[in-house]
Protein backbone atom coordinates (compact mmCIF):
# COMPACT_ATOMS: atom_id res chain seq x y z
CA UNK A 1 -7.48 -2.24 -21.70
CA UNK A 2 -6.84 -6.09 -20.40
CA UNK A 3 -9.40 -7.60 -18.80
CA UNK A 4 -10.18 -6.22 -15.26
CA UNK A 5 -11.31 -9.56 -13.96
CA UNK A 6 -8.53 -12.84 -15.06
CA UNK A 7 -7.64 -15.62 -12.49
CA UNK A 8 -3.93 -15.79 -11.09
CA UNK A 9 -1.68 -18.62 -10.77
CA UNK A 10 0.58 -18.09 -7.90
CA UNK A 11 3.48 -19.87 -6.09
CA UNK A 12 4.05 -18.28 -3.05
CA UNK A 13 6.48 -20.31 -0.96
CA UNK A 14 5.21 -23.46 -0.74
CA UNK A 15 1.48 -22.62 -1.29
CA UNK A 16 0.48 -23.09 -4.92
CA UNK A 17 -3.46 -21.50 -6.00
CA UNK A 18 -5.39 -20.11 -8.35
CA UNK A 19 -7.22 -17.18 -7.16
CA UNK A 20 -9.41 -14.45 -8.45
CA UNK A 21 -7.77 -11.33 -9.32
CA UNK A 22 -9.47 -8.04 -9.82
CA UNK A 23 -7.77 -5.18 -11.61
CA UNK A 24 -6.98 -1.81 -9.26
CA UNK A 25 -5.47 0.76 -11.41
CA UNK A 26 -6.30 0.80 -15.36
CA UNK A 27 -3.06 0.22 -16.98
CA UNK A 28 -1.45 -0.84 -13.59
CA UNK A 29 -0.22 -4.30 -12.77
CA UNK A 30 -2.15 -4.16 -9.14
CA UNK A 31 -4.72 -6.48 -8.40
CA UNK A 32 -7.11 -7.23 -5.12
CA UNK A 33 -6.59 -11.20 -4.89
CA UNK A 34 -9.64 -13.36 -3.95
CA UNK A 35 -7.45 -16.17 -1.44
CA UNK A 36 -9.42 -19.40 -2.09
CA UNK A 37 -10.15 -21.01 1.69
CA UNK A 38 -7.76 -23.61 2.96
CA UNK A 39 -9.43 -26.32 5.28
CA UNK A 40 -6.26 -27.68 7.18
CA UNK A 41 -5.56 -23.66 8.32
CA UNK A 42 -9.23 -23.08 9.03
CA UNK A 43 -9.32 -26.06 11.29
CA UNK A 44 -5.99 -25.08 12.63
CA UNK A 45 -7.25 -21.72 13.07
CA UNK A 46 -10.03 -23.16 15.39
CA UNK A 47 -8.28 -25.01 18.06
CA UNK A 48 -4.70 -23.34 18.24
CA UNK A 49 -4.04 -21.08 21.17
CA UNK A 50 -3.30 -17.72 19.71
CA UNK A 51 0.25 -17.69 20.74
CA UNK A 52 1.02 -20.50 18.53
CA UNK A 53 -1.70 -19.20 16.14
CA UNK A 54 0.98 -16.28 16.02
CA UNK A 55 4.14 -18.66 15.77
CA UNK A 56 2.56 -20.42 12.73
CA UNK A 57 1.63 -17.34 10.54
CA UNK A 58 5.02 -15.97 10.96
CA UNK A 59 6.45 -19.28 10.01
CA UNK A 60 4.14 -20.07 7.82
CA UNK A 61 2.18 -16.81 6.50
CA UNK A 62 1.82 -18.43 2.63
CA UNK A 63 -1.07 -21.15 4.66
CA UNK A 64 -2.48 -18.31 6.75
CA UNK A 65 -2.95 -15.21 4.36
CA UNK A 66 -6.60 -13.36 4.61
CA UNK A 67 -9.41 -13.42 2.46
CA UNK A 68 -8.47 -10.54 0.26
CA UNK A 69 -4.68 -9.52 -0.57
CA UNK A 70 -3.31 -6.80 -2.63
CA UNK A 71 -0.69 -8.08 -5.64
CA UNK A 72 1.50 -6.18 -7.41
CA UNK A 73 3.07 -7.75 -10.16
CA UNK A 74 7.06 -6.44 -11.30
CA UNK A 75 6.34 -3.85 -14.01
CA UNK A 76 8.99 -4.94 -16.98
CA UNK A 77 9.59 -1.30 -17.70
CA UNK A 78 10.28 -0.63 -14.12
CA UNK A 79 12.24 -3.84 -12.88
CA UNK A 80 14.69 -1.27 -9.96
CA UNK A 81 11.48 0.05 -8.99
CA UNK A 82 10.33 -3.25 -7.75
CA UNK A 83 13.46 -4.34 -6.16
CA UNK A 84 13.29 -0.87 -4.35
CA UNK A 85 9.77 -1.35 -3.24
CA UNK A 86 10.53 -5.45 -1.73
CA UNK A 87 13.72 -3.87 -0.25
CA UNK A 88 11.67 -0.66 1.48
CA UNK A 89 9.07 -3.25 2.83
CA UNK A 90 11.68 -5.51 4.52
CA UNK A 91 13.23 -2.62 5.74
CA UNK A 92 10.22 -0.49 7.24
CA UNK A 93 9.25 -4.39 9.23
CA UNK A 94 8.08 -2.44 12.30
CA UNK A 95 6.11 0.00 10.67
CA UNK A 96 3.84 -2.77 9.11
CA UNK A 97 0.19 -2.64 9.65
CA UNK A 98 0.30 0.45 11.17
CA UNK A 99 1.21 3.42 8.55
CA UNK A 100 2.23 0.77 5.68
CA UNK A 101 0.68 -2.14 4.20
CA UNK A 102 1.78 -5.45 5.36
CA UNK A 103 4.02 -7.43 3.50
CA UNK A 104 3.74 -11.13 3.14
CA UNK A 105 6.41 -11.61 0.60
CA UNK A 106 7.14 -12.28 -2.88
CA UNK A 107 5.33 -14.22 -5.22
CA UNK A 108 5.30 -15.91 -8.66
CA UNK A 109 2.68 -15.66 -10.81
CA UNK A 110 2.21 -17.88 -14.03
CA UNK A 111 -0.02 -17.28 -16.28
CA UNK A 112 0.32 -20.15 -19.13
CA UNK A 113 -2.08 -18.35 -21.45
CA UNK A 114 0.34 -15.18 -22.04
CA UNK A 115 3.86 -17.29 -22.61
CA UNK A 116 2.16 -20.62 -24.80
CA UNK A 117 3.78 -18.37 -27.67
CA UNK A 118 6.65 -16.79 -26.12
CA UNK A 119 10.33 -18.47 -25.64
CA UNK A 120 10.62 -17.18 -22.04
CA UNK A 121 8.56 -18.82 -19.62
CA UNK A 122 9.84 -17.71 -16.21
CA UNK A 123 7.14 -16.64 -14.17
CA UNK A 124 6.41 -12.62 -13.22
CA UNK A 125 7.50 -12.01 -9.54
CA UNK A 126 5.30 -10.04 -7.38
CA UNK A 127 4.43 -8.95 -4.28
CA UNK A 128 1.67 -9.60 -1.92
CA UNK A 129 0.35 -6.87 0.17
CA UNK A 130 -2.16 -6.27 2.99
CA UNK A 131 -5.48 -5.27 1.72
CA UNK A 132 -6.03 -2.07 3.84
CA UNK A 133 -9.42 -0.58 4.20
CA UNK A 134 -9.60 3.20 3.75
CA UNK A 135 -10.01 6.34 1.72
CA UNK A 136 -7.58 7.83 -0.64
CA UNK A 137 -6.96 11.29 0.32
CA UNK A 138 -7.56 12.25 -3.48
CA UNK A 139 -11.07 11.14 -2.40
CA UNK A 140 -11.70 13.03 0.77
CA UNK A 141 -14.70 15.30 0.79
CA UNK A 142 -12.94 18.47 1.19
CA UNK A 143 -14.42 19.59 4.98
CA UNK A 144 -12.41 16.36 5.83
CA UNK A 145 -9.04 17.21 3.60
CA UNK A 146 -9.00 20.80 4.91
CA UNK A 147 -8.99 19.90 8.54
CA UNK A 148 -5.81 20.74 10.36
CA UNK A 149 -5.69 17.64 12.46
CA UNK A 150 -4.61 15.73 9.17
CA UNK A 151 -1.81 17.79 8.51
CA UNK A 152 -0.91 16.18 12.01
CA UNK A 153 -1.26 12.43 10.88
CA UNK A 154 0.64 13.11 8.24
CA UNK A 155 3.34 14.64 9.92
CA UNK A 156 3.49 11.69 12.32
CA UNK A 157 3.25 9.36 9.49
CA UNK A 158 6.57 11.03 7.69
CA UNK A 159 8.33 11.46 10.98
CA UNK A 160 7.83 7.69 11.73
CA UNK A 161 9.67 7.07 8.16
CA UNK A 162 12.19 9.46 8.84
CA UNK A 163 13.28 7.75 12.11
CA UNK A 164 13.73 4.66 9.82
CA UNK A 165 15.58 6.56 7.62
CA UNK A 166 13.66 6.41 4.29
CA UNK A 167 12.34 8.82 1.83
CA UNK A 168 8.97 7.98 0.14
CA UNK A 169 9.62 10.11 -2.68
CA UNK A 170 6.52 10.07 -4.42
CA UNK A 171 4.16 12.68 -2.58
CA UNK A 172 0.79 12.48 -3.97
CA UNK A 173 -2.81 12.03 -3.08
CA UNK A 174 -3.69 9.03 -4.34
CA UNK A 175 -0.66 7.54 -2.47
CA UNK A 176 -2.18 7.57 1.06
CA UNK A 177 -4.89 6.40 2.62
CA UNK A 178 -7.22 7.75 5.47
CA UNK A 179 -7.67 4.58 7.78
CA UNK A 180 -9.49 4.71 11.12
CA UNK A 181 -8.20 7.90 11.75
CA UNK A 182 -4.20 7.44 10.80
CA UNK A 183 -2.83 8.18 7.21
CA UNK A 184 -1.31 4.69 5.61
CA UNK A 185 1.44 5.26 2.83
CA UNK A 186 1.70 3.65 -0.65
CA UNK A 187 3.60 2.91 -3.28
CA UNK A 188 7.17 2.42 -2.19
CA UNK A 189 8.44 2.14 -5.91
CA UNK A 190 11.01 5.37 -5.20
CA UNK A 191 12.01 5.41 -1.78
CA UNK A 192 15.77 6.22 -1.19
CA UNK A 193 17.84 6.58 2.04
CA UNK A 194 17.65 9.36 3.92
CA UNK A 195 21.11 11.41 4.35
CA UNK A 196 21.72 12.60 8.16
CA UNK A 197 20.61 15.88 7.12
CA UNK A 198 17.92 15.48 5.16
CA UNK A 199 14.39 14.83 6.76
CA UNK A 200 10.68 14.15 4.90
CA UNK A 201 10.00 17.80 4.80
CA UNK A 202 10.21 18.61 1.01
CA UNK A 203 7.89 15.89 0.74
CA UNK A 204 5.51 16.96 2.98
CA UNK A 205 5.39 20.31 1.50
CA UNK A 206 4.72 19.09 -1.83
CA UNK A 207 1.76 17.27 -0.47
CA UNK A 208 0.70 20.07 1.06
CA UNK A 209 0.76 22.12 -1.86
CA UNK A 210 -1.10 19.54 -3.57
CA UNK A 211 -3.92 19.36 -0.70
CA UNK A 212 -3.92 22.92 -1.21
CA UNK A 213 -4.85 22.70 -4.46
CA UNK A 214 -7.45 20.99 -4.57
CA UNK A 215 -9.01 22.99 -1.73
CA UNK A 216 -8.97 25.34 -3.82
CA UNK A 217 -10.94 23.63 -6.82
CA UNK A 218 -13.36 22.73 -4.26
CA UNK A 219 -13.65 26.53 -3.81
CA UNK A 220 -12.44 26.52 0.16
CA UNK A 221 -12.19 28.20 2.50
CA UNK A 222 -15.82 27.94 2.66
CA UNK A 223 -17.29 29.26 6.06
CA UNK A 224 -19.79 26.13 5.72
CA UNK A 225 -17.04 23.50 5.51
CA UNK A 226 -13.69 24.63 7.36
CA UNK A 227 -13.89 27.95 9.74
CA UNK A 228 -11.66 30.86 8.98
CA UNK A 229 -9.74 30.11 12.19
CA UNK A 230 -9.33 26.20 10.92
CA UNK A 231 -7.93 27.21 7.72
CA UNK A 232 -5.37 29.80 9.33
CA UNK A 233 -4.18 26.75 11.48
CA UNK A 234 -3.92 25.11 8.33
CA UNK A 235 -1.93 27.79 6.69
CA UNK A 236 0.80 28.21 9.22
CA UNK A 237 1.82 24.41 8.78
């Protein structure tokens, strides 16, 4: 496997850095970026009333990113899939920050060490993403994945994404996040547009097969984890 630790050249906008990037996924091109400090935006930061604070990182957001970002670098083998995903992001705006990632916008990364021998040297587009704190569902103790109320927060997450009209279409675990109480999605590699009479609901279901099943490995219902009543609320979702 690549080193999990390797330092990123990136061009975003008019912002040029090297930053520390740490390797997610084995085998995946996702990395949690270290943002190196920028002293004209810190002492901007200071003094600037927070409407124009606002004004500037909208205008601006390459000079004002946070400490920690998430990119994704375009997979070669997968080059729709990231088009899809930039498209989804810029499309779901409004659901930003609260059951997505934010999305600061596309980068370039170069990385002179990997194309010194190679003809091509165009940079590898990514994206840069909001580094949200939480727990993968795959990663819920299972007291907490068998309780009813987060069948509800999921609901409410898919019928937000319905309203805008978009599939996820990748229902899994690891694809969602537990934050602070309200379920984040992931991975927007194979969204598609949602017909008039189509809805989320196949998705759903298949994740709540899958949450099924691992309740099940875990050996639940257990009386000492979720109560027979809890799990027939569960059920009749």
């Amino acid at each position: 496997m690549e080193d999990d630790t390797v330092y990123k050249n990136v061009q975003f906008r008019s912002r040029c850095f090297t930053a520390l990037a740490k390797r997610i996924y084995a085998n995946r091109h996702v990395f949690l970026l270290t943002v190196p400090p920028n002293p004209i935006t810190c002492w901007l930061s200071s003094w600037t009333p927070q409407l124009v604070r606002s004004w500037l990182q909208r205008m601006l957001p390459e000079w004002f990113l946070p400490t920690t970002v998430i990119l994704k670098e375009r997979n070669p083998q997968k080059a729709d899939s990231y088009e899809n995903e930039v498209d989804t992001y810029r499309h779901l705006q409004s659901l930003q920050g609260r059951c997505i990632p934010l999305f600061f916008g596309e980068v370039a990364i170069r990385n002179h060490e990997q194309t010194r021998y190679q003809i091509s040297k165009r940079p590898v587009p990514a994206i840069l993403l909001g580094d949200v704190k939480g727990v993968s569902l795959h990663c819920l103790q299972a007291e907490e994945l068998g309780d009813p109320r987060l069948l509800e927060k999921l609901q409410a997450m898919y019928d937000l994404l319905t309203e805008k009209g978009v599939v996820h279409g990748d229902p899994a675990l690891h694809n969602f996040l537990y934050v602070d109480g309200r379920i984040v999605a992931l991975d927007f590699e194979f969204p598609y547009p949602l017909p008039n009479d189509i809805t989320n609901a196949d998705d759903f279901e298949t994740l709540k097969d899958e949450i099924q099943r691992q309740l099940e490995q875990a050996q639940l219902p257990n009386p000492g984890l979720v109560t027979h009543g809890a799990w027939e609320r569960w059920s009749a979702w």
